[in-house]
Protein backbone atom coordinates (compact mmCIF):
# COMPACT_ATOMS: atom_id res chain seq x y z
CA UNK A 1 13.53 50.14 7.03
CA UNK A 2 10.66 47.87 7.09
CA UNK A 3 10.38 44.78 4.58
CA UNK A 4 7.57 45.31 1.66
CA UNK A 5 7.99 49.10 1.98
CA UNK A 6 8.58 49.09 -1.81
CA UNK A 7 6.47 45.94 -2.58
CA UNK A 8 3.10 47.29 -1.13
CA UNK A 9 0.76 44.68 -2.86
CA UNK A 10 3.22 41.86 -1.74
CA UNK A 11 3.13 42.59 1.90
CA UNK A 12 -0.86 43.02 1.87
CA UNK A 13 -0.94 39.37 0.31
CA UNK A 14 1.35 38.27 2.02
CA UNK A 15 0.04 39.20 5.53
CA UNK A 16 -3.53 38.30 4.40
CA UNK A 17 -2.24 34.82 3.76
CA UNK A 18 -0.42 34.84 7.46
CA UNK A 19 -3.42 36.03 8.91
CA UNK A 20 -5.52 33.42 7.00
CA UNK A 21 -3.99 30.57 7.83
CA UNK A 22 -3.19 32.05 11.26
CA UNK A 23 -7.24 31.14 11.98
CA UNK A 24 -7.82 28.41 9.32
CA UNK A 25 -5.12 26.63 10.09
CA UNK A 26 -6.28 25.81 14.18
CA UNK A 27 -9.75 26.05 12.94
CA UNK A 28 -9.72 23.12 11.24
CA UNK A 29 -7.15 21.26 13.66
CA UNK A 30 -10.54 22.14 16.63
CA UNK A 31 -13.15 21.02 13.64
CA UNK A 32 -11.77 17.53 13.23
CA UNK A 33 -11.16 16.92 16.89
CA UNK A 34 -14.51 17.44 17.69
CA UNK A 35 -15.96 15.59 14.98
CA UNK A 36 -13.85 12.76 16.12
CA UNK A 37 -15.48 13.13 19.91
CA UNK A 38 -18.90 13.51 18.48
CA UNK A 39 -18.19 10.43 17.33
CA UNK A 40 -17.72 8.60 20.08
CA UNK A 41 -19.86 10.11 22.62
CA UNK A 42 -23.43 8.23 21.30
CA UNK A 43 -21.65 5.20 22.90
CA UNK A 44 -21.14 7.09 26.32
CA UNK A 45 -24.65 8.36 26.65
CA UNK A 46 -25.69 4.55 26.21
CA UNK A 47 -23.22 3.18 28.84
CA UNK A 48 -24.17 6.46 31.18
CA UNK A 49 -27.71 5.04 30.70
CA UNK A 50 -27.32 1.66 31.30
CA UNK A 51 -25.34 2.45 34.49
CA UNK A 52 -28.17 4.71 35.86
CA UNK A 53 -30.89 2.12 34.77
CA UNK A 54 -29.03 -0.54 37.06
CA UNK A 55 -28.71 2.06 40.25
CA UNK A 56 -32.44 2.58 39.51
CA UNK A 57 -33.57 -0.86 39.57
CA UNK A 58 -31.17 -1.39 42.76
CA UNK A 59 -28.87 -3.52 41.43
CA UNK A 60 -26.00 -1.45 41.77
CA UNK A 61 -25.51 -1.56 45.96
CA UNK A 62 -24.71 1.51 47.95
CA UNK A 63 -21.97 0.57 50.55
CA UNK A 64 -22.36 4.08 52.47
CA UNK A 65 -25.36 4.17 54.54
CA UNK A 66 -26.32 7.54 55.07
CA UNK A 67 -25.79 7.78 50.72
CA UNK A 68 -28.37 4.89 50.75
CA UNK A 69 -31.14 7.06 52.65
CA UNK A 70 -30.40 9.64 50.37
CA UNK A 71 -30.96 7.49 47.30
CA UNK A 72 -34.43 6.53 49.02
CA UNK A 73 -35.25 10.28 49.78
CA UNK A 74 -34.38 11.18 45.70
CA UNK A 75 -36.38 8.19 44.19
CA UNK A 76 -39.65 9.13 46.91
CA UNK A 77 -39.54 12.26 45.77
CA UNK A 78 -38.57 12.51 41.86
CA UNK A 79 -41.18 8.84 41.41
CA UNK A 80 -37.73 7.35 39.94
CA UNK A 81 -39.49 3.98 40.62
CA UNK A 82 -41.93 4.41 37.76
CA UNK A 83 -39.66 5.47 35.47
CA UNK A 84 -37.40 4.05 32.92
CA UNK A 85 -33.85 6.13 32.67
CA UNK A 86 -32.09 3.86 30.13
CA UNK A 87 -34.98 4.87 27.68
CA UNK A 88 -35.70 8.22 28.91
CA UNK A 89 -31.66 9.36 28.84
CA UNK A 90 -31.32 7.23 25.33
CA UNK A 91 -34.28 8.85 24.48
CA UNK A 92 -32.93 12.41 25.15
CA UNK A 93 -29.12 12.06 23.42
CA UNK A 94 -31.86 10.56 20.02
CA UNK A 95 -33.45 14.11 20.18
CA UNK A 96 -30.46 15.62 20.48
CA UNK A 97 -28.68 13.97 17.54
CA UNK A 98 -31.93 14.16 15.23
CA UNK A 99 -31.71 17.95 16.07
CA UNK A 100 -27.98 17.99 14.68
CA UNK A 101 -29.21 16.05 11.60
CA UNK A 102 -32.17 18.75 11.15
CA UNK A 103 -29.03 21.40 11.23
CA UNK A 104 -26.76 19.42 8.90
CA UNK A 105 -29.98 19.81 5.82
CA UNK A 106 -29.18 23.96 6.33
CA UNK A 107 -25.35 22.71 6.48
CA UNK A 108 -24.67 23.25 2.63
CA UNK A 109 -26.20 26.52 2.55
CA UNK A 110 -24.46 27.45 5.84
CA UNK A 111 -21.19 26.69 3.87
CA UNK A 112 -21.91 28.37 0.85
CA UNK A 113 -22.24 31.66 3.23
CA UNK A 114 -19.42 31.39 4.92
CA UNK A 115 -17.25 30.52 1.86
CA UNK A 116 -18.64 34.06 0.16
CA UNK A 117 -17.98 35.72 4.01
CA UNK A 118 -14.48 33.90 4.41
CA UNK A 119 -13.68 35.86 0.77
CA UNK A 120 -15.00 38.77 1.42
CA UNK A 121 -12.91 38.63 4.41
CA UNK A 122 -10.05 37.86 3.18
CA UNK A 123 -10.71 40.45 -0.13
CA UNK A 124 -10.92 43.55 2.37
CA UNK A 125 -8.37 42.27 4.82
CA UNK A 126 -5.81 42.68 1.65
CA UNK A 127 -6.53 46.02 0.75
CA UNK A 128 -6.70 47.08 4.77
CA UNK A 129 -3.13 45.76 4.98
CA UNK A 130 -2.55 47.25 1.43
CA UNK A 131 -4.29 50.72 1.93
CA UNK A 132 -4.63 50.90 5.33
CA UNK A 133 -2.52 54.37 6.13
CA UNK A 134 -3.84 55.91 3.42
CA UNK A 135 -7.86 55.31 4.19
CA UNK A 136 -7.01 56.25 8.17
CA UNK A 137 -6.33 59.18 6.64
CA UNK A 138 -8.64 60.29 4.23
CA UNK A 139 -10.73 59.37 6.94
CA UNK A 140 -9.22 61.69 9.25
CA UNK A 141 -9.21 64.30 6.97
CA UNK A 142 -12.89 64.25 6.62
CA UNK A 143 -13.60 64.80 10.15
CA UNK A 144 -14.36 68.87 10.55
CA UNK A 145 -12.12 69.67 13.58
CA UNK A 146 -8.75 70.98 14.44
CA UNK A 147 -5.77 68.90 13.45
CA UNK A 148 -4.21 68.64 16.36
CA UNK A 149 -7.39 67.65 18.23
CA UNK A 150 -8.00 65.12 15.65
CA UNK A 151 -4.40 63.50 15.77
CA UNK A 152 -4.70 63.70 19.42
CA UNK A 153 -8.20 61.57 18.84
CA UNK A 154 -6.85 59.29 16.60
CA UNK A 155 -3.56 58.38 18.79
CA UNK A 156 -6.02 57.73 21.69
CA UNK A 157 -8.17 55.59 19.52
CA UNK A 158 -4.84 53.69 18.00
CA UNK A 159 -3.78 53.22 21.68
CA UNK A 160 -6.91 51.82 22.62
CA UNK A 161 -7.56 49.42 19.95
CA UNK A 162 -4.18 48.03 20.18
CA UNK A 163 -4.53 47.48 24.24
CA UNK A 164 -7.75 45.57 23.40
CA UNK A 165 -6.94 43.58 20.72
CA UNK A 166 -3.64 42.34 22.68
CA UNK A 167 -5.74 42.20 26.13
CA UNK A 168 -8.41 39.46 24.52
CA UNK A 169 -5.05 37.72 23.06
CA UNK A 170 -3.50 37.58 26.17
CA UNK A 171 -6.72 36.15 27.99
CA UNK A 172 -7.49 33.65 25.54
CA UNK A 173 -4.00 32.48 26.21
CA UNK A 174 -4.10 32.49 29.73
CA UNK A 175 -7.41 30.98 29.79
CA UNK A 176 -6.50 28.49 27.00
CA UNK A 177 -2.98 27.34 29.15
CA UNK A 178 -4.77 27.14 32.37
CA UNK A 179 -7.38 24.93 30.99
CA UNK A 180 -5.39 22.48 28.96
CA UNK A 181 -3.26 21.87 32.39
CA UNK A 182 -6.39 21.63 34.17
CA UNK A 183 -7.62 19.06 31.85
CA UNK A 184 -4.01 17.03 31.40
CA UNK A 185 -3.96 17.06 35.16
CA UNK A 186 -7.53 15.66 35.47
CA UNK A 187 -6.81 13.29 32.70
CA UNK A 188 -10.27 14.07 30.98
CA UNK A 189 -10.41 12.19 27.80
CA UNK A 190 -12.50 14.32 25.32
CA UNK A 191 -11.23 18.31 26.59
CA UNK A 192 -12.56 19.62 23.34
CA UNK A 193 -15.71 19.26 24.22
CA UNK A 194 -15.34 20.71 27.38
């Protein structure tokens, strides 16, 4: 006996809501992370910068000799002497970040979009959990062939769906677990972005 069998319209709103915040929920959780990173990385891109800008002027010293030559080869070759990588790297993360504050003018119409998609979502996601069955099989009965080749069609179909939808769950968890140890073992400090 399964639980909502008699409450139909429950169960649908209730598994919409699981479901819901079952996204929302870690959505928001990544969202705020990496607005907290974004935050902090303008001051990285001007340290990164100001390091480079000192090994370009030479007055960060190269204690391996062979590396040495190979700094020598790299600035003949790329004209590094003429060039100024403090401004040209600063220069680079500004473009970037006036790019992101081009996309945050389309950001309230972006939002207004995806609140009407979210509720659209979440209105046919009820009445798939309420109806579900029952359109799978008005469905099926429209389809002009046999029965029994069309519930042998429909259990393949079921089958394969449900091996796909747990194979991408079960990669995203492997990947996601593999990752995060990689990252706690390399002790990066912003993995989000990553």
């Amino acid at each position: 006996h399964r639980v909502g069998m008699n409450r139909p319209n429950l169960a649908a709103a209730l598994s919409t809501l699981s479901t819901t915040l079952l996204i929302a929920v870690p959505l928001a959780l990544i969202a705020q992370i990496l607005f907290k990173e974004l935050g902090s990385f303008q001051p990285v891109v001007e340290k990164v910068a100001a390091k480079v800008e000192l090994w370009r002027q030479g007055q960060i010293s190269i204690d391996i000799p062979w590396l040495g030559s190979v700094e020598a080869l790299v600035q003949s070759i790329l004209l590094l002497a003429h060039t100024d990588m403090q401004k040209l790297i600063i220069g680079a993360a500004s473009r970037f970040f006036a790019l992101a504050m081009d996309m945050t003018r389309t950001l309230p119409r972006n939002v207004f979009a995806g609140v009407i998609n979210t509720l659209v979502m979440i209105f046919t996601l009820y009445f798939l959990f309420r109806d579900g069955p029952a359109i799978f099989k008005t469905v099926k009965d429209l389809v002009p062939m046999d029965p029994k080749h069309k519930y042998h069609i429909a259990d393949q179909l079921y089958a394969t769906v449900t091996a796909v939808v747990r194979g991408l769950f079960m990669v995203a968890l492997a990947q996601g677990s593999s990752a995060g140890i990689g990252f706690l073992i390399a002790g990066t400090p912003s993995p989000v972005l990553l």
